[in-house]
C-alpha atoms as a PDB file:
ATOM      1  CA  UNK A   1     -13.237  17.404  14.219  1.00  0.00           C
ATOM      2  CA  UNK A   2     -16.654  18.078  12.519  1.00  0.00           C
ATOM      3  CA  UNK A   3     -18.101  15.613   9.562  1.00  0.00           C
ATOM      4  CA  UNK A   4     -17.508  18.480   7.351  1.00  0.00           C
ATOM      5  CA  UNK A   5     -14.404  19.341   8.203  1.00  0.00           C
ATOM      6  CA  UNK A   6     -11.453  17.687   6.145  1.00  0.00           C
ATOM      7  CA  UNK A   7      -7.465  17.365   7.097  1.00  0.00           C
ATOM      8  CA  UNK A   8      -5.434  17.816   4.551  1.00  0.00           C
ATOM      9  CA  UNK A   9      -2.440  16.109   4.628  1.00  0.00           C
ATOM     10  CA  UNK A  10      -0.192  16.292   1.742  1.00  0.00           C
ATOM     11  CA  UNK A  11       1.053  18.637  -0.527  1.00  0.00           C
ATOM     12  CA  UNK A  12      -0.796  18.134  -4.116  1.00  0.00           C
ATOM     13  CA  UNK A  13       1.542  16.626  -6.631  1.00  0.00           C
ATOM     14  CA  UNK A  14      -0.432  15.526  -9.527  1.00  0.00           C
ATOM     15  CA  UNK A  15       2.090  12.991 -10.344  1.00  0.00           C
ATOM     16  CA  UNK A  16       1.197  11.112  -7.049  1.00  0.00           C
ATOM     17  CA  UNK A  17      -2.212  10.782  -8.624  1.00  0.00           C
ATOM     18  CA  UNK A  18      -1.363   8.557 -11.336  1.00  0.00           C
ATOM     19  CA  UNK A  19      -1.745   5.374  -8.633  1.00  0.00           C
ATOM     20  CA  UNK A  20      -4.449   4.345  -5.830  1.00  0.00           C
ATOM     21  CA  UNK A  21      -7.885   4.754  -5.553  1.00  0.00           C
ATOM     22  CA  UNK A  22      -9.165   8.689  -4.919  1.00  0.00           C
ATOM     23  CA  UNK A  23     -12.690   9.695  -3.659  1.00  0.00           C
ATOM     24  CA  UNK A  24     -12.382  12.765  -5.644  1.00  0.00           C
ATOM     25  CA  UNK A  25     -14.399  16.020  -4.412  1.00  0.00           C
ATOM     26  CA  UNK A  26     -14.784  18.512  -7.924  1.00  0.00           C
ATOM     27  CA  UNK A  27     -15.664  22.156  -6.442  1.00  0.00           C
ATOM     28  CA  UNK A  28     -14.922  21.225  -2.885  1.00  0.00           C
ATOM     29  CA  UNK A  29     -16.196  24.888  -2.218  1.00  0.00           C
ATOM     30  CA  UNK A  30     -19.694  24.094  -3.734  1.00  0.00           C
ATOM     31  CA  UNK A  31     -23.014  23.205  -2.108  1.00  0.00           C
ATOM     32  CA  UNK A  32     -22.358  20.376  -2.713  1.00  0.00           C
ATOM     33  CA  UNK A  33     -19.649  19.329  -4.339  1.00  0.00           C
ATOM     34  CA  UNK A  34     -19.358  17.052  -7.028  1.00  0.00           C
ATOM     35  CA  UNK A  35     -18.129  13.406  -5.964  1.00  0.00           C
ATOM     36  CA  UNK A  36     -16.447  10.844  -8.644  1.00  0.00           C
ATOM     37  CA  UNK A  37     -13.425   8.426  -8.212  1.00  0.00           C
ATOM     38  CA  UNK A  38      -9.996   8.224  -9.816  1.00  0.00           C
ATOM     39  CA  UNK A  39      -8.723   4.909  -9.638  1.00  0.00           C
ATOM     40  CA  UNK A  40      -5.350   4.626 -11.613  1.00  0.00           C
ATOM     41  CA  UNK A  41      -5.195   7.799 -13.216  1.00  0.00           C
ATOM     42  CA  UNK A  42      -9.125   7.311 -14.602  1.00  0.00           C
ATOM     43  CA  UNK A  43     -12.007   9.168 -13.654  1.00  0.00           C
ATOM     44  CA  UNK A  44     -15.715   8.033 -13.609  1.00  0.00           C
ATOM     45  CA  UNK A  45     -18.506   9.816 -12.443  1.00  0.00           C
ATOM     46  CA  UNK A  46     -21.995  10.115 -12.255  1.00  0.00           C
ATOM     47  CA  UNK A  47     -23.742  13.558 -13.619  1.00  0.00           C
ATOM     48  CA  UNK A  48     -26.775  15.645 -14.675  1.00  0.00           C
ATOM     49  CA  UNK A  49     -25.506  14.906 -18.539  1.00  0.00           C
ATOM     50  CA  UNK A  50     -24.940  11.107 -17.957  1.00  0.00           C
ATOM     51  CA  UNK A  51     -21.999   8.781 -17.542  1.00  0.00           C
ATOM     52  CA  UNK A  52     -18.769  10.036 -17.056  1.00  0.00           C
ATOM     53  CA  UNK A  53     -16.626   6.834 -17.567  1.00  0.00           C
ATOM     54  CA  UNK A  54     -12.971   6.264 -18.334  1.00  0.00           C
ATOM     55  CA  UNK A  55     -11.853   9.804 -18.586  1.00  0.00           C
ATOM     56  CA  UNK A  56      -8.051  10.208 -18.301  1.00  0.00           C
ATOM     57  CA  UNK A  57      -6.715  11.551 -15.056  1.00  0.00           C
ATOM     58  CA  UNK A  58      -4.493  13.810 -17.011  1.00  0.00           C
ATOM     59  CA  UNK A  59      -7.005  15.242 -18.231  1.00  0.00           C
ATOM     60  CA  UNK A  60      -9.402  15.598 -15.166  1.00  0.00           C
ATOM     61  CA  UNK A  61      -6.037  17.302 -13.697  1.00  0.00           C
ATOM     62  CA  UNK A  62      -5.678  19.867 -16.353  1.00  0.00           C
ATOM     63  CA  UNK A  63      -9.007  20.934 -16.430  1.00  0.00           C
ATOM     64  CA  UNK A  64      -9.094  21.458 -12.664  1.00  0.00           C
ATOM     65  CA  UNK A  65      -5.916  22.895 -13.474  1.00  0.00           C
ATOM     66  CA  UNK A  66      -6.669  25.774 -15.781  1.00  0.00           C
ATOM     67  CA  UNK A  67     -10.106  26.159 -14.836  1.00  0.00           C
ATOM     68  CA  UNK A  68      -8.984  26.372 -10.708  1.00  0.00           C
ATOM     69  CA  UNK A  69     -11.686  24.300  -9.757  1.00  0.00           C
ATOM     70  CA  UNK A  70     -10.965  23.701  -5.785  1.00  0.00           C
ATOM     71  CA  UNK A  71     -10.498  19.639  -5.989  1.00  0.00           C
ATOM     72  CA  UNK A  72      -9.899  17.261  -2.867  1.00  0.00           C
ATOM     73  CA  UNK A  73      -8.501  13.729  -3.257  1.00  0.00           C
ATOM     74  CA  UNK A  74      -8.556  11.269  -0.894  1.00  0.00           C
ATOM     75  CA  UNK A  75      -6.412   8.395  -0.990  1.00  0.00           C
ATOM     76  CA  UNK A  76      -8.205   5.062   0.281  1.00  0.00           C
ATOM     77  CA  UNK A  77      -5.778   2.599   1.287  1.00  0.00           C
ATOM     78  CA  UNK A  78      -5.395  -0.160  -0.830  1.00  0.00           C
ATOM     79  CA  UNK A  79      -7.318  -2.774  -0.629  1.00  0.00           C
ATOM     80  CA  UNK A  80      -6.351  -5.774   1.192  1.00  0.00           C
ATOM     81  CA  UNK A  81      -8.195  -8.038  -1.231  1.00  0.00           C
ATOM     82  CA  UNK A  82      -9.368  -7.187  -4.797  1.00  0.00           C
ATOM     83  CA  UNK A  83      -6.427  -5.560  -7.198  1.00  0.00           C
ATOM     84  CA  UNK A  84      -7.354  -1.776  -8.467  1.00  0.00           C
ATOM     85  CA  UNK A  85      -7.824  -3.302 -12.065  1.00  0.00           C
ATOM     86  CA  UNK A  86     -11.106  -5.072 -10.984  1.00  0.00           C
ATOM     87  CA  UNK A  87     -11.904  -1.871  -8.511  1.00  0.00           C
ATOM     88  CA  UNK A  88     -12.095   0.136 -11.613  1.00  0.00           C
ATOM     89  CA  UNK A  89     -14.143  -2.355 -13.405  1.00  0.00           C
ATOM     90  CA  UNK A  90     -16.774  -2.844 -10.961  1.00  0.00           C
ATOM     91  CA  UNK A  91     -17.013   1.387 -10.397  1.00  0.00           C
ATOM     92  CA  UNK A  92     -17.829   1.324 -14.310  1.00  0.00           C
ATOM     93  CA  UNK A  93     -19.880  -1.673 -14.409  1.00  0.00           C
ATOM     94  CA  UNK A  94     -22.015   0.444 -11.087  1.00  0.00           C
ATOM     95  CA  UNK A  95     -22.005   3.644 -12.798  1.00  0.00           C
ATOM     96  CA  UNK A  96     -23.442   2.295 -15.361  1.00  0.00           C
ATOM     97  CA  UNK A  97     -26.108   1.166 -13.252  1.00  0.00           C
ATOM     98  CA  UNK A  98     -27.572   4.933 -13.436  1.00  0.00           C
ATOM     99  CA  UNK A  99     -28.107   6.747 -16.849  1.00  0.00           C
ATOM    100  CA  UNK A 100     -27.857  10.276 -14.925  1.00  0.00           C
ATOM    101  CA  UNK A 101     -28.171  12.148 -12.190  1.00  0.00           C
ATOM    102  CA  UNK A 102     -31.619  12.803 -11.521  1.00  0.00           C
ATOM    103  CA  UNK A 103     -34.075  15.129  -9.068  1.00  0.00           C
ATOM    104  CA  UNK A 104     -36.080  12.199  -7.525  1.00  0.00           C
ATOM    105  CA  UNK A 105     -33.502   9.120  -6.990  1.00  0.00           C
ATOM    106  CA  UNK A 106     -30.103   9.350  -8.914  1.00  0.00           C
ATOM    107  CA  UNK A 107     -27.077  11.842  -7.346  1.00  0.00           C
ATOM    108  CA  UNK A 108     -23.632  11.448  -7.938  1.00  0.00           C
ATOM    109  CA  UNK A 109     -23.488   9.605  -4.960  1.00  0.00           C
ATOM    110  CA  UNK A 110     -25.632   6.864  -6.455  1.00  0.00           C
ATOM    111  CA  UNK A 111     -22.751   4.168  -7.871  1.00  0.00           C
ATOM    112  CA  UNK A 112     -20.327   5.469  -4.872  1.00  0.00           C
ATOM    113  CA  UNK A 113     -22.315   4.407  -2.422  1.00  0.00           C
ATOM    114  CA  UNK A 114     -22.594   1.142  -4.001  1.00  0.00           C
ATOM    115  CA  UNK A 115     -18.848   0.987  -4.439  1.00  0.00           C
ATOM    116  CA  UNK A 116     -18.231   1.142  -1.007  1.00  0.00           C
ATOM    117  CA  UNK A 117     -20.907  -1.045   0.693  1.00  0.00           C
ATOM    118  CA  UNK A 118     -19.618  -3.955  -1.833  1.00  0.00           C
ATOM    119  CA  UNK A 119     -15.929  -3.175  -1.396  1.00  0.00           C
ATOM    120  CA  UNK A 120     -15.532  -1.588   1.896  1.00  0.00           C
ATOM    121  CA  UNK A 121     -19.000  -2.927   3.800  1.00  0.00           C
ATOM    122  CA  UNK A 122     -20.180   0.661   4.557  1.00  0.00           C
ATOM    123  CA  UNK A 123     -24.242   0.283   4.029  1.00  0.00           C
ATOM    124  CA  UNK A 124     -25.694   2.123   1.667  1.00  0.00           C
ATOM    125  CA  UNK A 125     -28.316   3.159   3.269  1.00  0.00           C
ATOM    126  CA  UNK A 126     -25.737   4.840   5.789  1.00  0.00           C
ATOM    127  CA  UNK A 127     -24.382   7.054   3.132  1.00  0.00           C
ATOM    128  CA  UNK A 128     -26.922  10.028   1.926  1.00  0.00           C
ATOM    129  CA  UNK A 129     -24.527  12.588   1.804  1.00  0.00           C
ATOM    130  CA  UNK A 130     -20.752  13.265   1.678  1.00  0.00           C
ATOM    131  CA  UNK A 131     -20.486  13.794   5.287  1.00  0.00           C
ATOM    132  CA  UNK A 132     -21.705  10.065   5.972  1.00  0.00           C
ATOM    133  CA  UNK A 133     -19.054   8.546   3.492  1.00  0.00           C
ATOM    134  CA  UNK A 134     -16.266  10.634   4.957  1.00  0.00           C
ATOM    135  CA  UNK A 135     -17.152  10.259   8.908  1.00  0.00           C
ATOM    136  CA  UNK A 136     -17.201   5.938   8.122  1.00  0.00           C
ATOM    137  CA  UNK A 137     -14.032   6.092   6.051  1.00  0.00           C
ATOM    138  CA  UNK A 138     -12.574   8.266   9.297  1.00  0.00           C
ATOM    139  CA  UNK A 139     -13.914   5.737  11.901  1.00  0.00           C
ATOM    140  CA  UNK A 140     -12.835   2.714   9.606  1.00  0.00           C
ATOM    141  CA  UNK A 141      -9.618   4.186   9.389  1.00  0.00           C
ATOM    142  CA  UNK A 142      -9.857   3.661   5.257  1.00  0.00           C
ATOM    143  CA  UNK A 143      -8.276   7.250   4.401  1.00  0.00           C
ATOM    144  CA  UNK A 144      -4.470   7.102   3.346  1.00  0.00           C
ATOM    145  CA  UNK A 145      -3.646  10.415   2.563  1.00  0.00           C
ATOM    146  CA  UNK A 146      -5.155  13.652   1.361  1.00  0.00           C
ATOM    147  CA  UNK A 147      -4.471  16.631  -0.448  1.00  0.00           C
ATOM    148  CA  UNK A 148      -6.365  19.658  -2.177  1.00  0.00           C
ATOM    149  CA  UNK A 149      -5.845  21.592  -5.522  1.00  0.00           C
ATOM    150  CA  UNK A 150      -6.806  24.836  -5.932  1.00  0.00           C
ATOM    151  CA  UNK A 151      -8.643  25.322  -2.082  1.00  0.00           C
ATOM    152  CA  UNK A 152      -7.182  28.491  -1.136  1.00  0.00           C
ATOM    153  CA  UNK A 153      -5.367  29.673   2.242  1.00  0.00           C
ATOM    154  CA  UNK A 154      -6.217  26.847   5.028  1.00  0.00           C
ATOM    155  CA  UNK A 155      -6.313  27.407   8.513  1.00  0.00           C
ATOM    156  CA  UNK A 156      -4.202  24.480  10.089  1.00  0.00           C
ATOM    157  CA  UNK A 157      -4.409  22.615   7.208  1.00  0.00           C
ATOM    158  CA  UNK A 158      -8.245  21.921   7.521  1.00  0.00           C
ATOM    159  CA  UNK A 159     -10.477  22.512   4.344  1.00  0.00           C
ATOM    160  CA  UNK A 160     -14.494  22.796   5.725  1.00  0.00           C
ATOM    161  CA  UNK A 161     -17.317  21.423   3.284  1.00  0.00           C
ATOM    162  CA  UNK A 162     -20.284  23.924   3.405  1.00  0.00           C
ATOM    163  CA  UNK A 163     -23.081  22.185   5.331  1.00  0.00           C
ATOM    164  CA  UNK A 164     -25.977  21.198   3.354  1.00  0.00           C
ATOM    165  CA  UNK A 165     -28.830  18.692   3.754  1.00  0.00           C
ATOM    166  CA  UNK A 166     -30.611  16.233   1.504  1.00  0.00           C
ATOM    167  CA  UNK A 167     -33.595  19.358   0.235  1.00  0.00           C
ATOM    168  CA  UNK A 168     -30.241  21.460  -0.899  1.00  0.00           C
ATOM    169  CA  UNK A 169     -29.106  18.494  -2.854  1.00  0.00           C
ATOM    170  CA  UNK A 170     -32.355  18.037  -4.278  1.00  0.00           C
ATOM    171  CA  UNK A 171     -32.754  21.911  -4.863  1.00  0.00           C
ATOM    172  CA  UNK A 172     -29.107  22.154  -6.393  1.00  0.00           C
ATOM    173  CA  UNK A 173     -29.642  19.274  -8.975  1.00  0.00           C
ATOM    174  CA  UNK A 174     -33.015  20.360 -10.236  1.00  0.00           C
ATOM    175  CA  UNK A 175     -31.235  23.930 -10.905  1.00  0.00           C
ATOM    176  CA  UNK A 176     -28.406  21.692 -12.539  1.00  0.00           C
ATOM    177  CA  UNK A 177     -31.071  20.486 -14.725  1.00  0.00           C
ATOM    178  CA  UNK A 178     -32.672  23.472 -15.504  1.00  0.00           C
ATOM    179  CA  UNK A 179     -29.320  24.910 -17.015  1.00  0.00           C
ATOM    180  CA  UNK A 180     -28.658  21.757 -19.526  1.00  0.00           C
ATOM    181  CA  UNK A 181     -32.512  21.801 -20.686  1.00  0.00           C
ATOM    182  CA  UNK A 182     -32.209  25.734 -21.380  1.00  0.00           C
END
């Protein structure tokens, strides 16, 4: 299976959501799309406005909800040391690490990548883009379960990331910029 190509294996039940640790991709269907995590029913992220910490999962699921944004969790299994109480407040202590997303050094991968090389000894420097995080979690065998809200009609139950590189990153923040400052 390509890096970009993602099996999704459970039917979305928000519900389900409430527990676990979730790499969460917001507008799967984007290039790229936005990557936070939901551990325990809260979201934190890293974006062009700034922190995004502590946000209720019910309302991250409403939103993606009623505004259809195409949304893929993926369960991590759990981890076979630290509890998801001190998970989540490391993530928030490592977003915090980054005031925003930025067009020289900061993405939203920025405080994920650090999350996993601490907790799950994937290097940092490993990890530019999504398709590096996902292809270690495969070949670690870290990935419990996903599932996908709002991603349309899959063939064989396989949702494909667009392909994009590290200058369409760059290129997408800097318009992502350009729309706040206007």
């Amino acid at each position: 299976m390509s890096s970009n190509a993602i099996h999704i294996n459970k039917e979305y039940n928000p519900d389900e959501l409430k527990k676990g640790v979730y790499l969460v991709l917001l507008n799967a269907n984007n290039l790229p799309p936005h990557i936070g995590l939901l551990i325990d029913n809260v979201y934190h992220s890293l974006t062009v406005k700034g922190q995004e910490l502590n946000i209720n999962g019910s309302v991250l699921l409403k939103n993606i909800s009623l505004r259809k944004i195409a949304t893929i969790f993926i369960k991590l299994k759990k981890h076979p040391v630290f509890s998801n109480q001190f998970l989540n407040e490391t993530f928030v202590e490592q977003v915090k690490l980054f005031d925003k997303v930025n067009d020289s050094t900061n993405t939203c991968m920025s405080p994920i990548r650090l999350f996993f090389e601490e907790f799950y000894a994937i290097p940092k420097e490993n990890v530019k883009l999504i398709f590096d995080l996902l292809s270690s979690l495969k070949e670690n065998d870290f990935i419990d379960t996903t599932c996908g809200a709002n991603l349309g009609e899959l063939k064989e139950n396989i949702f494909y990331l667009h392909t994009y590189n590290e200058a369409d990153l760059k290129r997408q923040i800097k318009s992502e910029l350009k729309k706040i400052k206007s």
